[in-house]
Protein backbone atom coordinates (compact mmCIF):
# COMPACT_ATOMS: atom_id res chain seq x y z
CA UNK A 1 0.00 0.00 0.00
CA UNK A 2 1.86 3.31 -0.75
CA UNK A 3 2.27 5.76 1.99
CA UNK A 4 -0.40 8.50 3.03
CA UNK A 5 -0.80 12.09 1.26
CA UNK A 6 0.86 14.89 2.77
CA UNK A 7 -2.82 16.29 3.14
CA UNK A 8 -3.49 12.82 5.24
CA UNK A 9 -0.57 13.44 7.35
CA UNK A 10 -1.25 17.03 7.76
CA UNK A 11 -4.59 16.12 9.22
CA UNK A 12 -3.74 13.18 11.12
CA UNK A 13 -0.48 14.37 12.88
CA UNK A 14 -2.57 17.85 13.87
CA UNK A 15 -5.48 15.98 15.77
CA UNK A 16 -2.48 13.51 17.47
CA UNK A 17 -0.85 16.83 18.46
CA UNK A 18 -3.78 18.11 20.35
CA UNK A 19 -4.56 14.98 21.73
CA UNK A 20 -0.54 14.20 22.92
CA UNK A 21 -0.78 17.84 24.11
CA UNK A 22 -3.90 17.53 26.64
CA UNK A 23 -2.76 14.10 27.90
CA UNK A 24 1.03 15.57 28.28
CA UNK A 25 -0.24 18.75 30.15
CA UNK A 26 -2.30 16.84 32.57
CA UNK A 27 0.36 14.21 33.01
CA UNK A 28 -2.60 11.73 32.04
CA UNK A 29 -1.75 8.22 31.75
CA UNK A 30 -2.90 7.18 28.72
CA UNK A 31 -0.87 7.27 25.02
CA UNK A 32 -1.47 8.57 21.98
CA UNK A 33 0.01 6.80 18.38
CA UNK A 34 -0.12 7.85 14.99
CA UNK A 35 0.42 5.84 12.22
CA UNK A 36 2.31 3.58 11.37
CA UNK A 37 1.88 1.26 14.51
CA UNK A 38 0.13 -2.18 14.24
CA UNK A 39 -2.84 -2.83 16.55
CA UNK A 40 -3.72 -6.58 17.31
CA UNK A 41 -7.56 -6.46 17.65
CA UNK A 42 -7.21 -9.90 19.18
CA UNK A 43 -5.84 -12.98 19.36
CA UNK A 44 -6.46 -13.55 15.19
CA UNK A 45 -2.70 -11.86 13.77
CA UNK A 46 -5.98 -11.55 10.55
CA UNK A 47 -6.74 -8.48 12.26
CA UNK A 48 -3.61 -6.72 12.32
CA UNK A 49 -4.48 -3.11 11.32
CA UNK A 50 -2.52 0.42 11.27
CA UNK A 51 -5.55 3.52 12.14
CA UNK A 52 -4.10 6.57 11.81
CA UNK A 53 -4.30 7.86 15.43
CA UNK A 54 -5.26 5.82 18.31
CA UNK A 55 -5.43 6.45 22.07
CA UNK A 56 -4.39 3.65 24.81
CA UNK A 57 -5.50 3.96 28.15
CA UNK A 58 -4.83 0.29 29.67
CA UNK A 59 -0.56 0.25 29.49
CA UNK A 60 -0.79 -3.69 29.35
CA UNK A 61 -1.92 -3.23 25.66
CA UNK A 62 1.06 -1.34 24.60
CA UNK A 63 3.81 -3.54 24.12
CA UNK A 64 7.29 -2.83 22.30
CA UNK A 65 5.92 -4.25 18.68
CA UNK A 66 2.41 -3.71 18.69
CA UNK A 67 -0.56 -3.23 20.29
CA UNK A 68 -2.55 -5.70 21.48
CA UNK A 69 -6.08 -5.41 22.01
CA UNK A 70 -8.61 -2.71 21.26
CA UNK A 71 -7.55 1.42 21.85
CA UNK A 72 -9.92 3.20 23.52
CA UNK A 73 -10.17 5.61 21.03
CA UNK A 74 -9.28 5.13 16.89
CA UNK A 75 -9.76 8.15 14.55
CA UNK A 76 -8.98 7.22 10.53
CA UNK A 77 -8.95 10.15 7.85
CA UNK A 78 -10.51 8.97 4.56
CA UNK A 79 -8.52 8.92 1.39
CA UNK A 80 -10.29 8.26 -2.07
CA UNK A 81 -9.17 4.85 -1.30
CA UNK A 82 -10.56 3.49 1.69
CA UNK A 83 -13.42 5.31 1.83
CA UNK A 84 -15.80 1.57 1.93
CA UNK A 85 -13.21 0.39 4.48
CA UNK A 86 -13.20 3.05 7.07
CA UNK A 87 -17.23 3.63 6.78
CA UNK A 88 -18.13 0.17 6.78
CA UNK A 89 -15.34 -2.42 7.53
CA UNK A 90 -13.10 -0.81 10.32
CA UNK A 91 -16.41 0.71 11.78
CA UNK A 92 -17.53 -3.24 11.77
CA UNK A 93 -14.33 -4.59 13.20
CA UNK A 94 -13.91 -2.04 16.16
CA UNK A 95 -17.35 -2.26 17.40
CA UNK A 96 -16.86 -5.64 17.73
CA UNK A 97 -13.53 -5.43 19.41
CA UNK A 98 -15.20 -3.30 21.82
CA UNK A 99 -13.10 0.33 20.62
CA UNK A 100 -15.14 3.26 22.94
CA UNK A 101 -14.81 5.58 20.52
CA UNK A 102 -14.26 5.57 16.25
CA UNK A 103 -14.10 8.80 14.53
CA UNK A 104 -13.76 8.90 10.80
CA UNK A 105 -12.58 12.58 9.22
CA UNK A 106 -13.41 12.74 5.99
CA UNK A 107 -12.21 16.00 4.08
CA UNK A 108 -13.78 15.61 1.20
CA UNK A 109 -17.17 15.48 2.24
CA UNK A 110 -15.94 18.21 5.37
CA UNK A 111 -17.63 15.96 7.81
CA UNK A 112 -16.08 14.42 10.87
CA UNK A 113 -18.56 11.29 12.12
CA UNK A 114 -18.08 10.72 15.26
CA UNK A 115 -19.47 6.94 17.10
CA UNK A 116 -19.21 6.21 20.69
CA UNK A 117 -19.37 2.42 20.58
CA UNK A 118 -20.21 2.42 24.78
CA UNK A 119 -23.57 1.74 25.60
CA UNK A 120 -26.20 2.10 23.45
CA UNK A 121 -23.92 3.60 21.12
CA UNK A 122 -24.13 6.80 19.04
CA UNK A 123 -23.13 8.69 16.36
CA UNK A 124 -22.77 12.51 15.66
CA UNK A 125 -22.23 14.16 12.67
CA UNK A 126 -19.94 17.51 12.67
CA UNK A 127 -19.12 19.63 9.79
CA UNK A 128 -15.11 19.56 9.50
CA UNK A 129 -14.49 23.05 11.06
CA UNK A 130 -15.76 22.20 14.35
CA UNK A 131 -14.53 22.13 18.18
CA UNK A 132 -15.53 18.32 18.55
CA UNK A 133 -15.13 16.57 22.45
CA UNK A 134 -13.43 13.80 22.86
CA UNK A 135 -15.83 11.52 24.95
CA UNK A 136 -13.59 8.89 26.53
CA UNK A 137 -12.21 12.03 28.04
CA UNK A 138 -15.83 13.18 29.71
CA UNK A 139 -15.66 16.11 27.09
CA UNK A 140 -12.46 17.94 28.90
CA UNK A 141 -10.61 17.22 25.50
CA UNK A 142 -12.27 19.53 22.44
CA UNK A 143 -10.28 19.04 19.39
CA UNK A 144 -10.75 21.82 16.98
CA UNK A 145 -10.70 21.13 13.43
CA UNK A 146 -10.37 24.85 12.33
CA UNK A 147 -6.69 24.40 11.07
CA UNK A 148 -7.79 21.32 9.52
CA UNK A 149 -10.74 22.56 7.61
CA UNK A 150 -8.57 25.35 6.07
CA UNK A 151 -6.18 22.80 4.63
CA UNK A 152 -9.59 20.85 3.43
CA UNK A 153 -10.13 24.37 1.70
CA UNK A 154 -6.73 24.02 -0.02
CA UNK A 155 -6.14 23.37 -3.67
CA UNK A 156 -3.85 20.65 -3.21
CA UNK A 157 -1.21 20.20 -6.46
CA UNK A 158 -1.84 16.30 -7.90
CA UNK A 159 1.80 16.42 -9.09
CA UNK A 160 4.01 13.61 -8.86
């Protein structure tokens, strides 16, 4: 599979930044990763995946290869690409390894969906410019996608 956009890693390394930001200046205890690291969703090495920003709260998930088990928290940023598999497949897969939370930012359509899987579950729907909370946090964690929905905006060069 060839390696993300710059417009994917723009977007994906800003939200991690918040996130590793909040957690670092409350000396939380949880982790934040951005791709490329491996997450075992179980025992099956069939569901080896790489989201592009996950959140770890339990430390006896994180070991030096991989994780192993489900994140709390898995955000993915579409690409033309894997637009089926981050709607419908991932979405599938986490809820049944019991992720808390799955957001899926997709820039073209400026949306950011946003499921807690806890629960009954639910899903919200935010345009891509919003101040979105993070609810495995209790809310106390807003990300704001202003600086992402300007690069959205952006008339990004197709050159090779």
């Amino acid at each position: 599979m060839a390696a993300p956009t710059t417009f994917h890693q723009l977007m994906a390394g800003e939200v991690h930044r918040q996130i590793a930001n909040h957690i670092i200046d409350r000396n939380g205890s949880c982790m934040p990763f951005i791709s490329p690291v491996d997450v075992q969703l179980d025992s099956d090495e069939k569901t080896m995946i790489q989201p592009d920003v996950v959140i770890v709260c339990d430390s006896h998930k994180i070991v030096r290869r991989n994780i192993i088990g489900a994140p709390d928290f898995v955000l993915e940023v579409v690409s033309p690409g894997t637009k089926r598999r981050d709607y419908i497949v991932k979405l599938a897969k986490y809820e049944r390894a019991k992720v808390r939370e799955y957001w899926i930012v997709d820039p073209y359509t400026k949306k950011v969906l946003v499921y807690f899987l806890e629960g009954e579950g639910e899903i919200t729907i935010y345009p891509i410019d919003a101040r979105i909370p993070v609810q495995i946090f209790g809310g106390e964690l807003v990300l704001d996608f202003g600086r992402i929905a300007q690069w959205a905006e952006r008339d990004w060069d197709e050159r090779e």
